[in-house]
N, C-alpha and C. Protein backbone atom coordinates (compact mmCIF):
# COMPACT_ATOMS: atom_id res chain seq x y z
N UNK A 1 -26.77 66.92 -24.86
CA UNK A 1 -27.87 66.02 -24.61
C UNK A 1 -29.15 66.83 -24.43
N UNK A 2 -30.23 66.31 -24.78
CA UNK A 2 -31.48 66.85 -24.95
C UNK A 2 -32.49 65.55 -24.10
N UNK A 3 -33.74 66.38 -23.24
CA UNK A 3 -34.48 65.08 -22.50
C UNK A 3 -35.62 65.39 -22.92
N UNK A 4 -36.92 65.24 -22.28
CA UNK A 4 -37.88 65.20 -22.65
C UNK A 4 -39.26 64.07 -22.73
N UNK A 5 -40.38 64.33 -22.65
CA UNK A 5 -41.21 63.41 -21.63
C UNK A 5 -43.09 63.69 -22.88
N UNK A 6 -43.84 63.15 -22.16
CA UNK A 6 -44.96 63.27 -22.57
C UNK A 6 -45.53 64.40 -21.90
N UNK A 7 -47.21 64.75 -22.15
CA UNK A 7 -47.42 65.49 -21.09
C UNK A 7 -47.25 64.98 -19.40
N UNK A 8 -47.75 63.90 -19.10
CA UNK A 8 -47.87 63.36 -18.04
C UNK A 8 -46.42 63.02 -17.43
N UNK A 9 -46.05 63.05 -18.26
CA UNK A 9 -44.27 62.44 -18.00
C UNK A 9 -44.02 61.19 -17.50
N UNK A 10 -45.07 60.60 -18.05
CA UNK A 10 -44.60 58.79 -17.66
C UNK A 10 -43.84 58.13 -18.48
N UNK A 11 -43.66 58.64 -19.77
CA UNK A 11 -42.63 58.71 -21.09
C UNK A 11 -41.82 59.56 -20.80
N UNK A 12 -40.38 58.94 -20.32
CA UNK A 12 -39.49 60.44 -20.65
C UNK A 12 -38.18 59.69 -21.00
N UNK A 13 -37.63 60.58 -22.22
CA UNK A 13 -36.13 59.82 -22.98
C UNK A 13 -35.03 61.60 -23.04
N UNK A 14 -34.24 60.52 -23.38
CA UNK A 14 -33.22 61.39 -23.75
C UNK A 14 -32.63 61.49 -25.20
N UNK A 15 -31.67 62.38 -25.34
CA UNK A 15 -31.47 62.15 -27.56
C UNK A 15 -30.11 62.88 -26.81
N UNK A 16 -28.90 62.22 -27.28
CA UNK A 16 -27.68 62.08 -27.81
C UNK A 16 -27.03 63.24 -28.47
N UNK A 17 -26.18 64.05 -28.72
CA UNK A 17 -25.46 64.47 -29.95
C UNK A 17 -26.60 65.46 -30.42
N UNK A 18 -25.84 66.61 -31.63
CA UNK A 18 -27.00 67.71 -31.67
C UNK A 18 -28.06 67.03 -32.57
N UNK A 19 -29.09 67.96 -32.41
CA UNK A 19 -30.41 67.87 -32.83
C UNK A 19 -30.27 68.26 -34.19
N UNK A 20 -30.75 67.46 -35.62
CA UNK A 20 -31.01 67.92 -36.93
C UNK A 20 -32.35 69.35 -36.97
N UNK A 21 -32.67 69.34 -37.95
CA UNK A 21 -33.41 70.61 -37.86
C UNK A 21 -34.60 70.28 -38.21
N UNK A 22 -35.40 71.20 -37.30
CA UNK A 22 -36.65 70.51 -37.66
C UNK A 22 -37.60 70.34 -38.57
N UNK A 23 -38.02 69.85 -38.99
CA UNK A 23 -38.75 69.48 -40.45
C UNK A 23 -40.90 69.59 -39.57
N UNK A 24 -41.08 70.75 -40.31
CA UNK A 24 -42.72 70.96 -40.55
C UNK A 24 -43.40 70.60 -41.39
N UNK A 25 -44.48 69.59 -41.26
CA UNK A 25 -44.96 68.89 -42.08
C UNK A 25 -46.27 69.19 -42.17
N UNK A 26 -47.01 69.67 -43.08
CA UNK A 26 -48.06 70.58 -42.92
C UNK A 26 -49.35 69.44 -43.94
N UNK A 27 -49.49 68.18 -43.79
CA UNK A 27 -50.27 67.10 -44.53
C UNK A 27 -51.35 66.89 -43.62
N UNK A 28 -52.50 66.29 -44.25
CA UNK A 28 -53.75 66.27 -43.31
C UNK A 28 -53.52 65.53 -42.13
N UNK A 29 -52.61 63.99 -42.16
CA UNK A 29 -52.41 63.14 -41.42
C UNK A 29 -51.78 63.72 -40.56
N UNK A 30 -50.60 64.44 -40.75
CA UNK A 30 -49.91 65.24 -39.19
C UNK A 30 -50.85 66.20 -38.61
N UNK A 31 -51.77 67.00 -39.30
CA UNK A 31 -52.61 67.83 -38.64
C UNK A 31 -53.90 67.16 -37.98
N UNK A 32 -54.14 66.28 -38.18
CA UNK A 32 -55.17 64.82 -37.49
C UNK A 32 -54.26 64.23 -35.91
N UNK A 33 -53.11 63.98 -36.68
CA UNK A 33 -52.52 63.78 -35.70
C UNK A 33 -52.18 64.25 -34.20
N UNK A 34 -51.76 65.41 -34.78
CA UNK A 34 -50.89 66.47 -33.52
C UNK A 34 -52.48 67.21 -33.38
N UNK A 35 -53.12 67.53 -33.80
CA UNK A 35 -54.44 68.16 -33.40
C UNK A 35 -54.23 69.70 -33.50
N UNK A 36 -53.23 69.89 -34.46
CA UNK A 36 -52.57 71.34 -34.54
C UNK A 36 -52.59 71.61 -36.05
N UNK A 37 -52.05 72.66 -36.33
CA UNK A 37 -51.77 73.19 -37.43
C UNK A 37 -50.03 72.44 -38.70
N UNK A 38 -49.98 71.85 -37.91
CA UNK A 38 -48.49 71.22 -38.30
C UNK A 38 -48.00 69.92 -37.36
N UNK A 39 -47.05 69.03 -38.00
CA UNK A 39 -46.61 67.85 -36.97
C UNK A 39 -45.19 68.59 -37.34
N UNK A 40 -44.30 68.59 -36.28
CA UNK A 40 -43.08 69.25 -36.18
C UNK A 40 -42.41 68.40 -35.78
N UNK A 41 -41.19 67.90 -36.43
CA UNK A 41 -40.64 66.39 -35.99
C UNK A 41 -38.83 66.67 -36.71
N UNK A 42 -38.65 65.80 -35.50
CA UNK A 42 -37.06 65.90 -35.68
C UNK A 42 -36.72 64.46 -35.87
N UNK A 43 -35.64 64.32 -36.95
CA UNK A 43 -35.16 62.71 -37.30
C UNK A 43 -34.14 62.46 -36.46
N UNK A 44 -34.19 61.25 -35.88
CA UNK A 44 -33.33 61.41 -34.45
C UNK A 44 -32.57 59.47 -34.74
N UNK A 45 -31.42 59.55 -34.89
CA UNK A 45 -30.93 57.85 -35.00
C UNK A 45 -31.41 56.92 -33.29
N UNK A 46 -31.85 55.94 -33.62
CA UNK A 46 -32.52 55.02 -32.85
C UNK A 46 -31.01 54.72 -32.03
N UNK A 47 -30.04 55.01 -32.10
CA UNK A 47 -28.89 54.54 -31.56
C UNK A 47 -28.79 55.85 -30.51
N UNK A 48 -28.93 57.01 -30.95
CA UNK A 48 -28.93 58.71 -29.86
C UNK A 48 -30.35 58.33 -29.52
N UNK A 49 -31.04 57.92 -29.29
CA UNK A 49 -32.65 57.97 -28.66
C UNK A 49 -32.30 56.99 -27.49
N UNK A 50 -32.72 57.40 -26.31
CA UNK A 50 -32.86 56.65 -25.46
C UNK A 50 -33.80 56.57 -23.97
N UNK A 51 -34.88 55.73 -24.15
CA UNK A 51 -36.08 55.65 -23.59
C UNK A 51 -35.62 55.60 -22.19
N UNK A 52 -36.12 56.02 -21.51
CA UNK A 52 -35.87 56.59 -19.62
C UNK A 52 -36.84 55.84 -19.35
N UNK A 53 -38.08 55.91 -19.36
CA UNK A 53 -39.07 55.66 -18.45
C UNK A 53 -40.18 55.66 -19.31
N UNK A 54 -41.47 54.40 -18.85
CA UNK A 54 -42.63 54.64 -19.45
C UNK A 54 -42.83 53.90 -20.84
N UNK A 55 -42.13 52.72 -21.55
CA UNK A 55 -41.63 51.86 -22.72
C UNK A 55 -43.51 51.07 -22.53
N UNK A 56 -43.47 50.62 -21.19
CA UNK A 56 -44.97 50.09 -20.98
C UNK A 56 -46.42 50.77 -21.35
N UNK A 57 -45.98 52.66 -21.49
CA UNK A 57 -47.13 52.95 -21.76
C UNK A 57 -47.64 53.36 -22.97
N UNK A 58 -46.73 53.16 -24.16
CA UNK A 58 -46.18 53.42 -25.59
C UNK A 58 -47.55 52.54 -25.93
N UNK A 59 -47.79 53.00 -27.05
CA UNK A 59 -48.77 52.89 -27.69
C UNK A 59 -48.44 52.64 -29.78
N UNK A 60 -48.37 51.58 -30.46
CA UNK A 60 -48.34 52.41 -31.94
C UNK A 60 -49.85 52.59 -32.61
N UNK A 61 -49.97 53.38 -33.75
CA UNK A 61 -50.56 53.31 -34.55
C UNK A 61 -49.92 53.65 -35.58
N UNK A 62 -50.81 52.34 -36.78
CA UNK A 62 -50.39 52.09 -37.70
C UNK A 62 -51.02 53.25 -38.83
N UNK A 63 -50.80 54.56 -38.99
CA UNK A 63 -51.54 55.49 -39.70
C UNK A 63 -51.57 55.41 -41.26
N UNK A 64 -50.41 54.79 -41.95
CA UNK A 64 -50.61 53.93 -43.67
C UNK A 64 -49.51 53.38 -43.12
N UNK A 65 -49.69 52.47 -44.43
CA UNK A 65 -48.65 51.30 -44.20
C UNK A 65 -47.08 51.23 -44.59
N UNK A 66 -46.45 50.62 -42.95
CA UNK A 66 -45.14 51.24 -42.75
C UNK A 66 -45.23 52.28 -41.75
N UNK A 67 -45.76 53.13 -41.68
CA UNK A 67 -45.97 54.19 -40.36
C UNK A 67 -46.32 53.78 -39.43
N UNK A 68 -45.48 54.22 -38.20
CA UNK A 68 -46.34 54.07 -36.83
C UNK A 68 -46.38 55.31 -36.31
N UNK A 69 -47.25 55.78 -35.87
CA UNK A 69 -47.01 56.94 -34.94
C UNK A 69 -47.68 56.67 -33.62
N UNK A 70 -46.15 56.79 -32.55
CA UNK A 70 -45.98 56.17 -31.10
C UNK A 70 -46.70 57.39 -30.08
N UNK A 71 -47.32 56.97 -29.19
CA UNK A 71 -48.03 58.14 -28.17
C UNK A 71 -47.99 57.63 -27.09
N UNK A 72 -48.45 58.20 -25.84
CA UNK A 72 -48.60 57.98 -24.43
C UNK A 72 -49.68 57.37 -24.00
N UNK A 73 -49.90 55.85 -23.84
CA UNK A 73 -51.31 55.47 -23.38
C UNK A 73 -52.13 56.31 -22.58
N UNK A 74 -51.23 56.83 -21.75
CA UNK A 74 -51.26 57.95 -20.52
C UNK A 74 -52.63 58.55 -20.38
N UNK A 75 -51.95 59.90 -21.43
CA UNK A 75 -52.22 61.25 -21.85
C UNK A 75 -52.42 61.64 -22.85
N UNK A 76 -51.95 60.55 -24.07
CA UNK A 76 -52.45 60.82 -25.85
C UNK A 76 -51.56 61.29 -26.14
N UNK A 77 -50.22 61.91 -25.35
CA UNK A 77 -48.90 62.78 -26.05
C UNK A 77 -48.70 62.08 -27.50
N UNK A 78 -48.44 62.52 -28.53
CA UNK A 78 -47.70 61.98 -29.70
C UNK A 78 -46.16 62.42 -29.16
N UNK A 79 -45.08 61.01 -29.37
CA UNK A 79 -43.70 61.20 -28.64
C UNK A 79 -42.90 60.84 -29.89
N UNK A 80 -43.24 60.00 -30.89
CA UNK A 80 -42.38 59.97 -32.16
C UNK A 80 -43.24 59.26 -33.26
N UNK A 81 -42.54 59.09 -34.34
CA UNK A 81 -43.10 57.85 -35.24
C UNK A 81 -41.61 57.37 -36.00
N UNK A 82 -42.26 56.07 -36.62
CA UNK A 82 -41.36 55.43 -37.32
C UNK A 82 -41.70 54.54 -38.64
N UNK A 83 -41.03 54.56 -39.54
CA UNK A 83 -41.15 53.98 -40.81
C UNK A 83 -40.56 52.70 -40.93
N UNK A 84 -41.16 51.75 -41.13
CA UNK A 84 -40.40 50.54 -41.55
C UNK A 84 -39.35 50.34 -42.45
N UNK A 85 -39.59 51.28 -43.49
CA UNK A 85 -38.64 51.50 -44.37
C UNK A 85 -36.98 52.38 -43.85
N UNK A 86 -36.81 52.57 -42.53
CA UNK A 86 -35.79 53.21 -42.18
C UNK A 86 -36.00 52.80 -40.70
N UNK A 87 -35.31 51.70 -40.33
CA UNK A 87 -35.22 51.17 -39.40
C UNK A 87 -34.64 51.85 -38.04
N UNK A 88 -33.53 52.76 -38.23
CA UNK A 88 -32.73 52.97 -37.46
C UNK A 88 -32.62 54.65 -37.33
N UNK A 89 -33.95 54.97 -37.15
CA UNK A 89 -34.55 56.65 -37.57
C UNK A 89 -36.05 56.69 -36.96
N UNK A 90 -36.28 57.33 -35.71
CA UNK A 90 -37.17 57.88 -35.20
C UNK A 90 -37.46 59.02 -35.32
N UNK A 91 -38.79 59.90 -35.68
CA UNK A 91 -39.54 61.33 -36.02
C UNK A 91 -39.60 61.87 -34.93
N UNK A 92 -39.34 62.29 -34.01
CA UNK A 92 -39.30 62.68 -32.75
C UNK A 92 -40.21 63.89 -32.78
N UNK A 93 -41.01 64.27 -32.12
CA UNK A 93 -41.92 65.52 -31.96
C UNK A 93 -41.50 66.43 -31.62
N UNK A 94 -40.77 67.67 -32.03
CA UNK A 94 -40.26 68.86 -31.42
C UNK A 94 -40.87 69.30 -30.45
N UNK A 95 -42.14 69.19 -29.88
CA UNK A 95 -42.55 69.94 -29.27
C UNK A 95 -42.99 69.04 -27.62
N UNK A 96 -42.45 67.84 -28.02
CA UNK A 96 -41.98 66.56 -26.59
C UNK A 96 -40.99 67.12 -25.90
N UNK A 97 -39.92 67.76 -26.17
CA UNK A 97 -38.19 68.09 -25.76
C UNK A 97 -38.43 69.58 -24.43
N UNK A 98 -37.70 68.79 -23.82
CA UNK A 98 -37.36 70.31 -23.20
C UNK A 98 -36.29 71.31 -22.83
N UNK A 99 -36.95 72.45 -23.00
CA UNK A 99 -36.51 74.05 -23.26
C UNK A 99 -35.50 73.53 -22.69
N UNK A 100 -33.86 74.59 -23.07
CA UNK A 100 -34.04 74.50 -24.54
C UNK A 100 -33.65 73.63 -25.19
N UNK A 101 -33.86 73.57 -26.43
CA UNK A 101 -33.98 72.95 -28.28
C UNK A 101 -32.82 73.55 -28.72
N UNK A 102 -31.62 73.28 -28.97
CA UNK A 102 -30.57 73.37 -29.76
C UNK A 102 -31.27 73.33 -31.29
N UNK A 103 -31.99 73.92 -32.06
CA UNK A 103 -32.27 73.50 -33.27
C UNK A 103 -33.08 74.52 -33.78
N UNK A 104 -33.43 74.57 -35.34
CA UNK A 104 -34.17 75.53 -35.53
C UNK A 104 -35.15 74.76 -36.99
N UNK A 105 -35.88 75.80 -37.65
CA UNK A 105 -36.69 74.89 -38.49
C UNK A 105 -36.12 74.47 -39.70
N UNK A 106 -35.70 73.63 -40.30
CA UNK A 106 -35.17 73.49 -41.44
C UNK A 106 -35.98 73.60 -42.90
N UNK A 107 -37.32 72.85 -42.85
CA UNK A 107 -38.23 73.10 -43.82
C UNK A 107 -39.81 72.93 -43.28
N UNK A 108 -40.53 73.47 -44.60
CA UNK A 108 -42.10 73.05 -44.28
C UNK A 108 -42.31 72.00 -45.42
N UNK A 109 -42.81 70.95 -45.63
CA UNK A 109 -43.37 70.31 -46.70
C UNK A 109 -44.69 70.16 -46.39
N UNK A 110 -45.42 69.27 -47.47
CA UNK A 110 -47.02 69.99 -47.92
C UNK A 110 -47.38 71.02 -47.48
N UNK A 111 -46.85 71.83 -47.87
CA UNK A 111 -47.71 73.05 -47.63
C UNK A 111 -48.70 73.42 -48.96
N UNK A 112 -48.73 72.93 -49.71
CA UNK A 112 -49.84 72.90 -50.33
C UNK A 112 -51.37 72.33 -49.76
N UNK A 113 -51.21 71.35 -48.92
CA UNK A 113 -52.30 71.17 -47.74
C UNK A 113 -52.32 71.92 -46.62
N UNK A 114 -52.10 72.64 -46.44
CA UNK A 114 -51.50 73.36 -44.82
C UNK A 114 -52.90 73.48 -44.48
N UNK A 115 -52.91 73.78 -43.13
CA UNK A 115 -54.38 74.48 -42.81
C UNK A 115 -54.54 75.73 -43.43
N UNK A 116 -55.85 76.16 -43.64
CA UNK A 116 -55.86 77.52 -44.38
C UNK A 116 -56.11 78.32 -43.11
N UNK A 117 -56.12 78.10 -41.88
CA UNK A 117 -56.06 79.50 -40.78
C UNK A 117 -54.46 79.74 -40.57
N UNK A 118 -53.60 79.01 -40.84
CA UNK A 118 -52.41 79.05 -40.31
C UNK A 118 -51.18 79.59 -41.52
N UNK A 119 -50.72 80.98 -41.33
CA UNK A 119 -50.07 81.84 -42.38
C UNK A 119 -48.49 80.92 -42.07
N UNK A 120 -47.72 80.58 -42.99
CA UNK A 120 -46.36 80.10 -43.03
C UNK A 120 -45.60 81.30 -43.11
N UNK A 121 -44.54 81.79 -41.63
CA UNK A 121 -43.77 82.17 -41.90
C UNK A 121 -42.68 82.33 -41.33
N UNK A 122 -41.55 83.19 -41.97
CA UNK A 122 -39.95 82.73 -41.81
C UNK A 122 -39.33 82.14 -42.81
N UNK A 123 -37.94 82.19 -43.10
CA UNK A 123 -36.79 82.27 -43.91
C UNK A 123 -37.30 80.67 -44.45
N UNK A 124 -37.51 79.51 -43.40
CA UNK A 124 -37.19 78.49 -44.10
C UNK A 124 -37.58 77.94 -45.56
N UNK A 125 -37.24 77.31 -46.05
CA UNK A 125 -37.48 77.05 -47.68
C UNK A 125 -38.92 75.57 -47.44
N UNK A 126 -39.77 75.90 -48.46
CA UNK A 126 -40.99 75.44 -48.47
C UNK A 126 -41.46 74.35 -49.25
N UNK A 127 -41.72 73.06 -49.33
CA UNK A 127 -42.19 72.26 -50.25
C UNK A 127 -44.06 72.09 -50.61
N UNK A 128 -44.35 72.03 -51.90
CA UNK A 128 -45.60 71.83 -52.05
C UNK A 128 -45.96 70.59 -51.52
N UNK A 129 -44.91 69.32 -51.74
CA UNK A 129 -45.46 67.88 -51.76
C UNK A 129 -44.04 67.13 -50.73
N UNK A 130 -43.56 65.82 -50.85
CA UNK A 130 -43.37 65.56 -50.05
C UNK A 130 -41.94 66.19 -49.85
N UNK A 131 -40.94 65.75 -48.09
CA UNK A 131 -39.86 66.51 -48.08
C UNK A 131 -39.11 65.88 -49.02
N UNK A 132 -38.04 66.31 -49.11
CA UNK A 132 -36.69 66.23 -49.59
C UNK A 132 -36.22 64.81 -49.62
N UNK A 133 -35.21 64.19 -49.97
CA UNK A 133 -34.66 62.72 -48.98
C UNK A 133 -33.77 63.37 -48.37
């Protein structure tokens, strides 16, 4: 089991069973998003996700259509997103969880948009455009 909270920690859940690997997504919208160089997100089944505390202070935005990406009214934490098109599959933010992360990076996609201050590196295998299915 893995837990994990917002900054403020008025959001805090737990995730089930091991962690998939994490998927780096290096597109303008995750870097708008996360306010970073990358949105780092783990696909987590809505059935292993389970909200503790703080459901009241959840927030969506609708970033294109079908996307939500969920945050902390709080504190602004980004805590997951979700696709309409995959009902039963939350994006979970790697960097919500706490130490330690059973998991490691599995890929980068767009990295053909990446930020240009931020050098990609390490073993994992790289996409120009979108991930994998």
């Amino acid at each position: 089991m893995h837990t994990g909270s917002c900054l403020c920690r008025a959001v805090r859940f737990e995730v089930t069973g091991d962690l998939a690997p994490v998927q780096v997504c290096h597109c303008g919208d995750c870097r708008k998003a996360q306010g970073s160089a990358f949105g780092a997100n783990i696909p987590v089944a809505t059935a292993d996700f389970t909200l503790l505390s703080g459901e009241g202070e959840l927030r969506a935005y609708e970033s294109s259509p079908g996307k939500e990406r969920v945050f902390c009214s709080r504190c602004g934490s980004p805590v997951f997103s979700r696709l309409t098109g995959k009902p039963g599959v939350v994006r979970l933010r790697a960097g919500s969880l706490d130490e330690p992360v059973a998991t490691e990076i599995g890929f980068h996609f767009y990295v053909a948009s990446k930020a240009s201050w931020w050098p990609i590196a390490g073993e994992a295998t790289s996409y120009d455009g979108e991930r994998p299915a």
